[in-house]
N, C-alpha and C. Protein backbone atom coordinates (compact mmCIF):
# COMPACT_ATOMS: atom_id res chain seq x y z
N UNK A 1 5.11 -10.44 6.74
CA UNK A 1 4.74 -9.05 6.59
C UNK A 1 4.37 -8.47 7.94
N UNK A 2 4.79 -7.31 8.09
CA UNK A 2 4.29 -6.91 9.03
C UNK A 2 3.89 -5.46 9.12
N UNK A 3 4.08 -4.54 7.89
CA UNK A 3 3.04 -3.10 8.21
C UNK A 3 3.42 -2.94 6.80
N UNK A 4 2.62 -2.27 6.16
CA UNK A 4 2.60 -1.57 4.76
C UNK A 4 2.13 0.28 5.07
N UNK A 5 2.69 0.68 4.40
CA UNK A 5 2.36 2.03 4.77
C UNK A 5 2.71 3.03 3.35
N UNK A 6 1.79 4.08 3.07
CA UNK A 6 1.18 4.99 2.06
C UNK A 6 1.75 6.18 2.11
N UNK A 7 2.33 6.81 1.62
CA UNK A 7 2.66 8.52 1.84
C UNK A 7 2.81 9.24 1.02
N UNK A 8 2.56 10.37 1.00
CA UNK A 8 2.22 11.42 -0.14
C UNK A 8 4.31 11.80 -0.19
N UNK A 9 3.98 11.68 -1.44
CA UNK A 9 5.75 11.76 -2.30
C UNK A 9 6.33 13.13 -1.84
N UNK A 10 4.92 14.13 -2.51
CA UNK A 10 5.47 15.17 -2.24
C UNK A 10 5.54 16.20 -0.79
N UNK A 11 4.64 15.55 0.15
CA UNK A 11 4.67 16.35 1.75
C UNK A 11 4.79 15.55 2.61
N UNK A 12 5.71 14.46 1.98
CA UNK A 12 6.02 13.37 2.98
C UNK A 12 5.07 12.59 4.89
N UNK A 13 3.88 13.05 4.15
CA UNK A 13 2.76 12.88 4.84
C UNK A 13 2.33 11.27 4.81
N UNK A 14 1.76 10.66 6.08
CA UNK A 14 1.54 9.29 5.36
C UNK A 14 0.08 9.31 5.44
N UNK A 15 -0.37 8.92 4.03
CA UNK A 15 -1.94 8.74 4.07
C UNK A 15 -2.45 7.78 4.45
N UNK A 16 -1.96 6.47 4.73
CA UNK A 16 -2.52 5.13 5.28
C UNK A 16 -1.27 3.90 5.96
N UNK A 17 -2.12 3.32 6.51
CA UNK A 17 -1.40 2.25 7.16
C UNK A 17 -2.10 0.95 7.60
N UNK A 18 -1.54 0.10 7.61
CA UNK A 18 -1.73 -1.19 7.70
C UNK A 18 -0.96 -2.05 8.39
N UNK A 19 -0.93 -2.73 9.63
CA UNK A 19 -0.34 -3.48 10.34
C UNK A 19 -0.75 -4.87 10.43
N UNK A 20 -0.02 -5.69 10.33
CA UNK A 20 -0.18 -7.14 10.87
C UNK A 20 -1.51 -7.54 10.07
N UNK A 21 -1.15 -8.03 8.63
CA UNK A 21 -2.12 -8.20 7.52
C UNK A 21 -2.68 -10.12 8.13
N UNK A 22 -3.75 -10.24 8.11
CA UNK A 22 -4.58 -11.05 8.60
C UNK A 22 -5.07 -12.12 8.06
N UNK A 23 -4.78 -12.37 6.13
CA UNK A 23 -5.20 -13.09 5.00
C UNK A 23 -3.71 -13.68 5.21
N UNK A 24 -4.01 -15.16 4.57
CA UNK A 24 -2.70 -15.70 4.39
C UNK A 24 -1.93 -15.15 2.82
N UNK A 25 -3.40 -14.20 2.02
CA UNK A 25 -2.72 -13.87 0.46
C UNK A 25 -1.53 -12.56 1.59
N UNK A 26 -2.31 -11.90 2.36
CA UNK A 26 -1.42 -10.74 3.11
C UNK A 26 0.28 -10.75 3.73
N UNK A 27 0.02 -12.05 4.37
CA UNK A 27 0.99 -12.78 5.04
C UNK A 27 2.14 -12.61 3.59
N UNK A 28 1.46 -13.53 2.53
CA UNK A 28 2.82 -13.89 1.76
C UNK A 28 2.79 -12.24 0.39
N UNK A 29 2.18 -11.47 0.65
CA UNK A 29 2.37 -10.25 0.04
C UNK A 29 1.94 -9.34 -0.61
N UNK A 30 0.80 -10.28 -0.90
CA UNK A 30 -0.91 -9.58 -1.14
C UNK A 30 -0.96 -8.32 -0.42
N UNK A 31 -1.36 -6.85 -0.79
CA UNK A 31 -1.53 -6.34 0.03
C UNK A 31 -2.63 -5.41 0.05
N UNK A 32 -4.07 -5.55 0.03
CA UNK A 32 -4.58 -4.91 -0.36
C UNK A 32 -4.88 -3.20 0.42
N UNK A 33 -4.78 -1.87 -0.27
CA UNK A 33 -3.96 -0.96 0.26
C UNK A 33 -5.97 -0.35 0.61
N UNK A 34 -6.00 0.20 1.65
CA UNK A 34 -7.43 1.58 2.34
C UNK A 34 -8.58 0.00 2.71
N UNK A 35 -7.88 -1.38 2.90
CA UNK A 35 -9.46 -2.56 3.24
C UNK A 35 -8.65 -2.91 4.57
N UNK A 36 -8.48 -2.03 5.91
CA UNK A 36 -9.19 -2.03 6.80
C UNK A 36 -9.10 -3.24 7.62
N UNK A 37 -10.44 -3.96 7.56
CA UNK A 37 -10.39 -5.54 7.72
C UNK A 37 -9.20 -6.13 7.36
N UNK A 38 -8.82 -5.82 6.60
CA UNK A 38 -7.44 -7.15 5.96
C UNK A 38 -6.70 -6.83 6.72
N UNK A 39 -6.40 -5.86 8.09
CA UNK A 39 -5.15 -6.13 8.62
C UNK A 39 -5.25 -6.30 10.14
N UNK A 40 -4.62 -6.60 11.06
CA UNK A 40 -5.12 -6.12 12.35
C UNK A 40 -5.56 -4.56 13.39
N UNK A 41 -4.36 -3.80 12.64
CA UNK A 41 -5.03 -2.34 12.86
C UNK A 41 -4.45 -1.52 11.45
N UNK A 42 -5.58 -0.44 10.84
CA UNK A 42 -5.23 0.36 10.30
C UNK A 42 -5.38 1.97 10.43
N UNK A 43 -4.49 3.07 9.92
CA UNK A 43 -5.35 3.59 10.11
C UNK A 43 -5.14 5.23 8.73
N UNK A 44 -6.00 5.41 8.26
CA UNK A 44 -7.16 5.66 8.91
C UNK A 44 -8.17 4.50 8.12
N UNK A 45 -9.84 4.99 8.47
CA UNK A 45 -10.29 3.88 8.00
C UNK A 45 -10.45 2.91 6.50
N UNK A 46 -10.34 4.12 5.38
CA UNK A 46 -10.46 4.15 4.72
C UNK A 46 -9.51 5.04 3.29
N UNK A 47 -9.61 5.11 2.42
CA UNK A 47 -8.85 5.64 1.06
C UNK A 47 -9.43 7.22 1.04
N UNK A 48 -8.26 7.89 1.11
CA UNK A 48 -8.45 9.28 1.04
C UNK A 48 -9.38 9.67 -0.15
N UNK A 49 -10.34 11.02 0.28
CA UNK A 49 -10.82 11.23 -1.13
C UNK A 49 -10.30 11.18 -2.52
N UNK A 50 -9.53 12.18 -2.09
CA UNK A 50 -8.30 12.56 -2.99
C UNK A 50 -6.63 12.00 -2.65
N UNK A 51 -6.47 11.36 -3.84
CA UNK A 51 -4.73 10.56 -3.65
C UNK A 51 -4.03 11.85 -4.51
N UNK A 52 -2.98 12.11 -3.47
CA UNK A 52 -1.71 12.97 -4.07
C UNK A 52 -1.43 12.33 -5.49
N UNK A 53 -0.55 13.30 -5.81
CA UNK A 53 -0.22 12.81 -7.19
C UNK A 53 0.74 11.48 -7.71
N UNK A 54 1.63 11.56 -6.48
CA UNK A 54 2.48 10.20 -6.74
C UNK A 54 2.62 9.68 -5.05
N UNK A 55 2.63 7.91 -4.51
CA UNK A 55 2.88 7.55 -3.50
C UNK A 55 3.44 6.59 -3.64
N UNK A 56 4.08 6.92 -2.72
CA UNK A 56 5.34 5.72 -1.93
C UNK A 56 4.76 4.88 -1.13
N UNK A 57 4.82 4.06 -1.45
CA UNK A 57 4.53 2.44 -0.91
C UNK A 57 5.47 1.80 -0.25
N UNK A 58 5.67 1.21 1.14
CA UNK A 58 6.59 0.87 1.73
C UNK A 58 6.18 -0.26 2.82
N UNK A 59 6.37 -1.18 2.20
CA UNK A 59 6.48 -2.52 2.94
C UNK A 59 7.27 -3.01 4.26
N UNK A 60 7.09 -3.33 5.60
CA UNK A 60 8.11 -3.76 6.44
C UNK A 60 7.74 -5.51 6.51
N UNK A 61 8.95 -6.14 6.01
CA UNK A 61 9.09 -7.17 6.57
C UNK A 61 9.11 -7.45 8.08
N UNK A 62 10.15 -7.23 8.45
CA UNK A 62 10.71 -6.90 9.99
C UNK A 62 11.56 -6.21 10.46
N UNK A 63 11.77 -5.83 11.78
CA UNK A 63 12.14 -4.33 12.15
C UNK A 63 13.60 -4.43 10.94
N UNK A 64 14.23 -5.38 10.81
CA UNK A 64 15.78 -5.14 9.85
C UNK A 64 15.59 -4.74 7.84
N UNK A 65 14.55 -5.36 7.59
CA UNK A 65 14.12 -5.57 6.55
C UNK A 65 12.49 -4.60 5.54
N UNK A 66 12.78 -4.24 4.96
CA UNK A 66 11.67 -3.22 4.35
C UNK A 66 11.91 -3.07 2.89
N UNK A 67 10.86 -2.66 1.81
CA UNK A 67 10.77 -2.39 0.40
C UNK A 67 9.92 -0.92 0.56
N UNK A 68 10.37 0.05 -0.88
CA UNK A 68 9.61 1.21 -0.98
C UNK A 68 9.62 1.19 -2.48
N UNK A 69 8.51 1.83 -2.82
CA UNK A 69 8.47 1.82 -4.11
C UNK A 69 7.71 3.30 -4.46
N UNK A 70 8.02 4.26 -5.49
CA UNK A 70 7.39 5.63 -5.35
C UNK A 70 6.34 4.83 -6.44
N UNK A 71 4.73 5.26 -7.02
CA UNK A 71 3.85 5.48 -8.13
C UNK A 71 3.52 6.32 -7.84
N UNK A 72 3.35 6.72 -9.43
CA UNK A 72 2.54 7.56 -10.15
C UNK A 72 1.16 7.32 -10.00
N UNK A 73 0.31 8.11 -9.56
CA UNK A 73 -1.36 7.68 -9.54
C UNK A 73 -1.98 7.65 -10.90
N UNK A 74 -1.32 8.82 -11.77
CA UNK A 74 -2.12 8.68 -13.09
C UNK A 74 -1.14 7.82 -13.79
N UNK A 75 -0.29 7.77 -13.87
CA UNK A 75 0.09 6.23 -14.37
C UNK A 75 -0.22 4.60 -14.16
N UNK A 76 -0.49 4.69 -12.82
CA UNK A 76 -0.92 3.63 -12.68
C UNK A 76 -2.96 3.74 -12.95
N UNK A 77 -3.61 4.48 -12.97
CA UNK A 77 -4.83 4.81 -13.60
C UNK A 77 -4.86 4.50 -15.15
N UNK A 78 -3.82 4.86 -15.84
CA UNK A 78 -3.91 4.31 -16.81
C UNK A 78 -3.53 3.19 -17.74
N UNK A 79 -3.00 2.12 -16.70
CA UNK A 79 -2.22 1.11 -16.77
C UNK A 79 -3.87 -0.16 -16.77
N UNK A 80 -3.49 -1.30 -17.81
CA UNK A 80 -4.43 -1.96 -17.94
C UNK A 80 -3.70 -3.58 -17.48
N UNK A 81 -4.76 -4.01 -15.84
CA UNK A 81 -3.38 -5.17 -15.58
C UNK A 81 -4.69 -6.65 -15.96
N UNK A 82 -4.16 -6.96 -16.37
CA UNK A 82 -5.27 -8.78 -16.77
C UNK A 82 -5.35 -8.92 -15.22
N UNK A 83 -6.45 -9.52 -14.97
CA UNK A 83 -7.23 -10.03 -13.67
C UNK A 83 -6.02 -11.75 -13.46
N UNK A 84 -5.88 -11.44 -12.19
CA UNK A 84 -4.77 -12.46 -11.71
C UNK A 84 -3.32 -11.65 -11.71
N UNK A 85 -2.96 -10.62 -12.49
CA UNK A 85 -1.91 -10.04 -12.19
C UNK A 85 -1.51 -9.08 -11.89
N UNK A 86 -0.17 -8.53 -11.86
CA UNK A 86 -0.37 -6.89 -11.00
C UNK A 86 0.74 -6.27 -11.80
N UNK A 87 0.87 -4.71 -11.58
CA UNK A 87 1.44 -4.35 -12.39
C UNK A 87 2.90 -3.81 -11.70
N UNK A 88 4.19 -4.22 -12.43
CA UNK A 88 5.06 -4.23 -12.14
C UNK A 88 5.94 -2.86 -12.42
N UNK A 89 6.54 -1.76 -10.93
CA UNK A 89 6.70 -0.54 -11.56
C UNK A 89 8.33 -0.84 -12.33
């Protein structure tokens, strides 16, 4: 892994970022999204007050290789995931 990054769907703005994740859960894909600590630089420091309505999530492997995925915020708000798993869009 090497940067994960946040952006508002609709003003193609990016609300967060994360570089060079620091946990070995990070390394293999763990990613926990506005904690800062877990990566080597982020920015900004923390989780916007307010999350747009839907964000794109976008993973870089390496400079050739990357994943994006758009959510829904109130969909995933109302999504119930058992502890140990995650929810699959």
């Amino acid at each position: 892994m090497r940067r994960v990054e946040v952006w508002d769907s609709d003003t193609e703005q990016r609300v967060w970022r994360g570089d060079d994740p620091l946990t070995e859960e990070g390394r293999r894909g763990l990613l926990p999204l506005w904690e800062g600590k877990a990566y080597r630089a982020s920015s900004p420091a923390g989780q916007p007050s307010e999350l747009p309505a839907t964000l794109d999530v976008t993973v870089d492997h390496d400079p050739a290789y990357g994943v994006s995925e758009v959510f829904d915020i109130a969909e995933v708000r109302r999504a119930v995931v058992p502890p140990g798993s995650y929810l699959d869009p």
